[in-house]
C-alpha atoms as a PDB file:
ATOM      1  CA  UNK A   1     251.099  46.463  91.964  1.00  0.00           C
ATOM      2  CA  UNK A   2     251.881  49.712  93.515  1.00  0.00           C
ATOM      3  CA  UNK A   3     248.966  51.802  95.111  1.00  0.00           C
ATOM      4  CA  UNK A   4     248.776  54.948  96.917  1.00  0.00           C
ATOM      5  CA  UNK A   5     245.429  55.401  99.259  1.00  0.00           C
ATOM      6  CA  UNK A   6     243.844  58.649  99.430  1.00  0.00           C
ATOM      7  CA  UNK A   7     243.013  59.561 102.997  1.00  0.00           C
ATOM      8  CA  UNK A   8     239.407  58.931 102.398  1.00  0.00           C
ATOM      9  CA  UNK A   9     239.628  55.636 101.954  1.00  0.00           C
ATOM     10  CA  UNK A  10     239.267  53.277 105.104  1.00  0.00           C
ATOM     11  CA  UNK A  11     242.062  51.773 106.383  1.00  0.00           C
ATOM     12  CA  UNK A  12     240.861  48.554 106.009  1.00  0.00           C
ATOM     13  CA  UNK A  13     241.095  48.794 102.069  1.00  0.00           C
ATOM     14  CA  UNK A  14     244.824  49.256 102.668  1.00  0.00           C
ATOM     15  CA  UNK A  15     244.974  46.374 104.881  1.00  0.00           C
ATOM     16  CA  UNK A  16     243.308  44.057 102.513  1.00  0.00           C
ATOM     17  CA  UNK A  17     245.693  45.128  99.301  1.00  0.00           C
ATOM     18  CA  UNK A  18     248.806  45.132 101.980  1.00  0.00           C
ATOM     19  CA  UNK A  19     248.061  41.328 102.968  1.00  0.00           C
ATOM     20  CA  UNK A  20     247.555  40.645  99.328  1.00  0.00           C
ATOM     21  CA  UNK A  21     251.363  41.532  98.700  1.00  0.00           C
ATOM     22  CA  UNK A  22     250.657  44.829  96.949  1.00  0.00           C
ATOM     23  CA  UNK A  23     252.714  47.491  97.366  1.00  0.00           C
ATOM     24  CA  UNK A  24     250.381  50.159  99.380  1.00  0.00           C
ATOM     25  CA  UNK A  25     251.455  53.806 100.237  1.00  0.00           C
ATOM     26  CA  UNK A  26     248.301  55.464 102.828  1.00  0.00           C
ATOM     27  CA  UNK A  27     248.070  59.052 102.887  1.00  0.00           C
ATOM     28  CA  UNK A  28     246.865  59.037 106.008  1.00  0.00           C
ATOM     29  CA  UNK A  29     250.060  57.486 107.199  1.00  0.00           C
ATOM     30  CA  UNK A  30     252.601  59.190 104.981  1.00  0.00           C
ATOM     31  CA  UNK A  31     250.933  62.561 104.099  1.00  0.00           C
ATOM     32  CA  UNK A  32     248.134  63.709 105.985  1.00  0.00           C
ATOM     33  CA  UNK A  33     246.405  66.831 104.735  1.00  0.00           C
ATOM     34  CA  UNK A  34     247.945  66.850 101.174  1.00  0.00           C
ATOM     35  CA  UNK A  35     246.022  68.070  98.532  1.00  0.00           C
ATOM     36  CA  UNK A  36     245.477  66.013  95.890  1.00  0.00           C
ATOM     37  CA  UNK A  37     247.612  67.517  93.531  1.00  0.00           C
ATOM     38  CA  UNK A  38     250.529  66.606  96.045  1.00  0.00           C
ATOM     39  CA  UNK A  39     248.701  63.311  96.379  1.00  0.00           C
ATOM     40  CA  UNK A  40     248.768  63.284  92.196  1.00  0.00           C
ATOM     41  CA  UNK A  41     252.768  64.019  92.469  1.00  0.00           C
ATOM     42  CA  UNK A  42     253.564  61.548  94.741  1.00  0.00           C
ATOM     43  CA  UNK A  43     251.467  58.857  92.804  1.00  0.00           C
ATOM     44  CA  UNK A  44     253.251  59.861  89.401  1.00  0.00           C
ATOM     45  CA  UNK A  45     256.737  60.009  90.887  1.00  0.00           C
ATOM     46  CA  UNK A  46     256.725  56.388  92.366  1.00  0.00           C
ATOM     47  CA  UNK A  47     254.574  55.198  89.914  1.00  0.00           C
ATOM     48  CA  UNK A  48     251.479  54.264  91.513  1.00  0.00           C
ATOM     49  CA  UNK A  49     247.915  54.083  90.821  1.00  0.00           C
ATOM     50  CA  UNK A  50     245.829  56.480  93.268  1.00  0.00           C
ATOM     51  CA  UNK A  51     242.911  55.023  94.873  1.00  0.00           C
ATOM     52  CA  UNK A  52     240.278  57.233  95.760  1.00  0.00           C
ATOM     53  CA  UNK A  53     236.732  58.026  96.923  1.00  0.00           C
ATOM     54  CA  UNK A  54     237.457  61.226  95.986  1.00  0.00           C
ATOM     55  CA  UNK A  55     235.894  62.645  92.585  1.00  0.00           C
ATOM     56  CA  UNK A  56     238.160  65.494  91.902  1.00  0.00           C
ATOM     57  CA  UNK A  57     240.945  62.970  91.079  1.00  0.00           C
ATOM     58  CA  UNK A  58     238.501  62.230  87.909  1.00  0.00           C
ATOM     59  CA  UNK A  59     238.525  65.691  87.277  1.00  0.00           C
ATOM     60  CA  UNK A  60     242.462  65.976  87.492  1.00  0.00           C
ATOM     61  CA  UNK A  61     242.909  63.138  84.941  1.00  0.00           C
ATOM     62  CA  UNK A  62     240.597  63.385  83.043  1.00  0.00           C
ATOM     63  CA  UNK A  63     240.415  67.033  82.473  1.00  0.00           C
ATOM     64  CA  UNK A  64     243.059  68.770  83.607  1.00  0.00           C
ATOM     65  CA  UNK A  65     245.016  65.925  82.578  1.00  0.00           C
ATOM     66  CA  UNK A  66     247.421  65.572  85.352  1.00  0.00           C
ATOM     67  CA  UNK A  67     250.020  62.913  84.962  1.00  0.00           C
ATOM     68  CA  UNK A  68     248.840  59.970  86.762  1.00  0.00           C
ATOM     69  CA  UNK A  69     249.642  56.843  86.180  1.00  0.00           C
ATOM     70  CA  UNK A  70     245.765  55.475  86.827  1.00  0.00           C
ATOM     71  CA  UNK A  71     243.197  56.085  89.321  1.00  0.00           C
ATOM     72  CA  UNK A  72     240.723  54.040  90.679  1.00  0.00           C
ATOM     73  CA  UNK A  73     237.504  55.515  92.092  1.00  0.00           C
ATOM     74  CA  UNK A  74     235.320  53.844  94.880  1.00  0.00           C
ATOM     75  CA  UNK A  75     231.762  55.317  94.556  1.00  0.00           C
ATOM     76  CA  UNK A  76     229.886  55.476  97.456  1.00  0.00           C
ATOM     77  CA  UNK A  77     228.562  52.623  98.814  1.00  0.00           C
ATOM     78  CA  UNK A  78     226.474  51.122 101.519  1.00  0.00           C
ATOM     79  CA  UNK A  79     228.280  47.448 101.265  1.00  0.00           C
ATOM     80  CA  UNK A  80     230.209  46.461 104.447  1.00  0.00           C
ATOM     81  CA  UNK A  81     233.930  47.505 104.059  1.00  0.00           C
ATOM     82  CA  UNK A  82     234.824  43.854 103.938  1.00  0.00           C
ATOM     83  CA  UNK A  83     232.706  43.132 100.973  1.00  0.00           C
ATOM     84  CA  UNK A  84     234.196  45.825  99.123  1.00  0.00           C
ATOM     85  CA  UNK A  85     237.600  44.905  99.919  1.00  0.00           C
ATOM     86  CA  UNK A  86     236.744  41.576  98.207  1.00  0.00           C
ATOM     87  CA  UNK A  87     235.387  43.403  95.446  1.00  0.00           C
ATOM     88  CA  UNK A  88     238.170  45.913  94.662  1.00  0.00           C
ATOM     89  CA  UNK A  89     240.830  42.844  94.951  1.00  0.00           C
ATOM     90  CA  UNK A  90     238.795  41.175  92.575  1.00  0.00           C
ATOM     91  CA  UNK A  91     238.685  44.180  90.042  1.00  0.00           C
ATOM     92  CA  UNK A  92     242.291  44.241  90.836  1.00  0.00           C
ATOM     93  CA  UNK A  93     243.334  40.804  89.625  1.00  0.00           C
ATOM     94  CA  UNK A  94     240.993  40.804  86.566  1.00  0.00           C
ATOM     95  CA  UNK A  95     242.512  44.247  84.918  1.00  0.00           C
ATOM     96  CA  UNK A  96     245.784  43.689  85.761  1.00  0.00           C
ATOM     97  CA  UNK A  97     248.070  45.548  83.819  1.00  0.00           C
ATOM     98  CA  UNK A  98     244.652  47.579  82.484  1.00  0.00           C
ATOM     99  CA  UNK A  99     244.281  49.741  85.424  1.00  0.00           C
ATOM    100  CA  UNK A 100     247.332  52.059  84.552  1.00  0.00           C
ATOM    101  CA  UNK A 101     246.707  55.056  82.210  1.00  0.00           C
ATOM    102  CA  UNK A 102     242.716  54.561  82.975  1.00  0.00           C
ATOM    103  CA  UNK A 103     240.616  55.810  85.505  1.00  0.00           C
ATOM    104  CA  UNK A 104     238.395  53.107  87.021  1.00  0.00           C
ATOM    105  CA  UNK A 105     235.540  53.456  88.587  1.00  0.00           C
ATOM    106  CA  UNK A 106     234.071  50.547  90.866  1.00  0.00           C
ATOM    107  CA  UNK A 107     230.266  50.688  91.288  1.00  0.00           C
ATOM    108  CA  UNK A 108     228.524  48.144  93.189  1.00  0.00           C
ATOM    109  CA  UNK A 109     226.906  47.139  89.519  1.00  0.00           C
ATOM    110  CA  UNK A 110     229.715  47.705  87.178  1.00  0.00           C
ATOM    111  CA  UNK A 111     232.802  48.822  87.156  1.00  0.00           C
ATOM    112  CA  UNK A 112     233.657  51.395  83.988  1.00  0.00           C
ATOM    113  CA  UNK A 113     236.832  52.364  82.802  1.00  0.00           C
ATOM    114  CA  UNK A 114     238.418  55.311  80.932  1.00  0.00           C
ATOM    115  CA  UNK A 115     241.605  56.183  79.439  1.00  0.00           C
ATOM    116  CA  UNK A 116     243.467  59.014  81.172  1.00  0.00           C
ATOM    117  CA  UNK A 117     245.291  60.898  77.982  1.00  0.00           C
END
């Protein structure tokens, strides 16, 4: 699948989805500073899902309803990176094909999902 990372999200994240063979565009490495609706852009143009701590890319989907082709939100956590690498490769496999047009949101409970319109 194709991802692009927020800047907020640790780099380690990126690592883990890059060694599972996804295809993973990092902010921080490509676009440092953008806002998120350049960040939105860029996701919608190449067709990739954003993933974010950030909760105004909720807001942009869900409300605003910016074309995005999904977004997956990490809510703050106090699990070791590692752990929730596992955890958001393991969301990843499961939904497949679900994650686009929805905004996910991985807990460390549950994860919830919503359809972007």
């Amino acid at each position: 699948m194709r991802f692009l990372f927020d800047e907020c999200c640790h780099r380690l994240l990126v690592v883990a989805l890059r060694e599972a063979g996804h295809d993973v565009r990092y902010a921080a490495e490509t676009d440092a500073r953008a806002t998120d609706l350049i960040i939105s852009i860029l996701a919608a143009e190449e067709n990739r899902i954003v993933v974010t701590a950030d909760y105004d890319f909720g807001e942009l989907a869900i409300r605003r309803q910016q074309a995005l082709p999904g977004v997956i939100l990490l809510a703050p956590s106090q699990t070791p990176i590692a752990d929730r690498a596992a955890r958001l490769l393991d969301v990843i496999s499961k939904a497949q094909t679900g994650l686009l047009g929805a905004l996910t949101i991985i807990e460390d409970g549950r994860v919830r999902q919503r359809p972007i319109e």
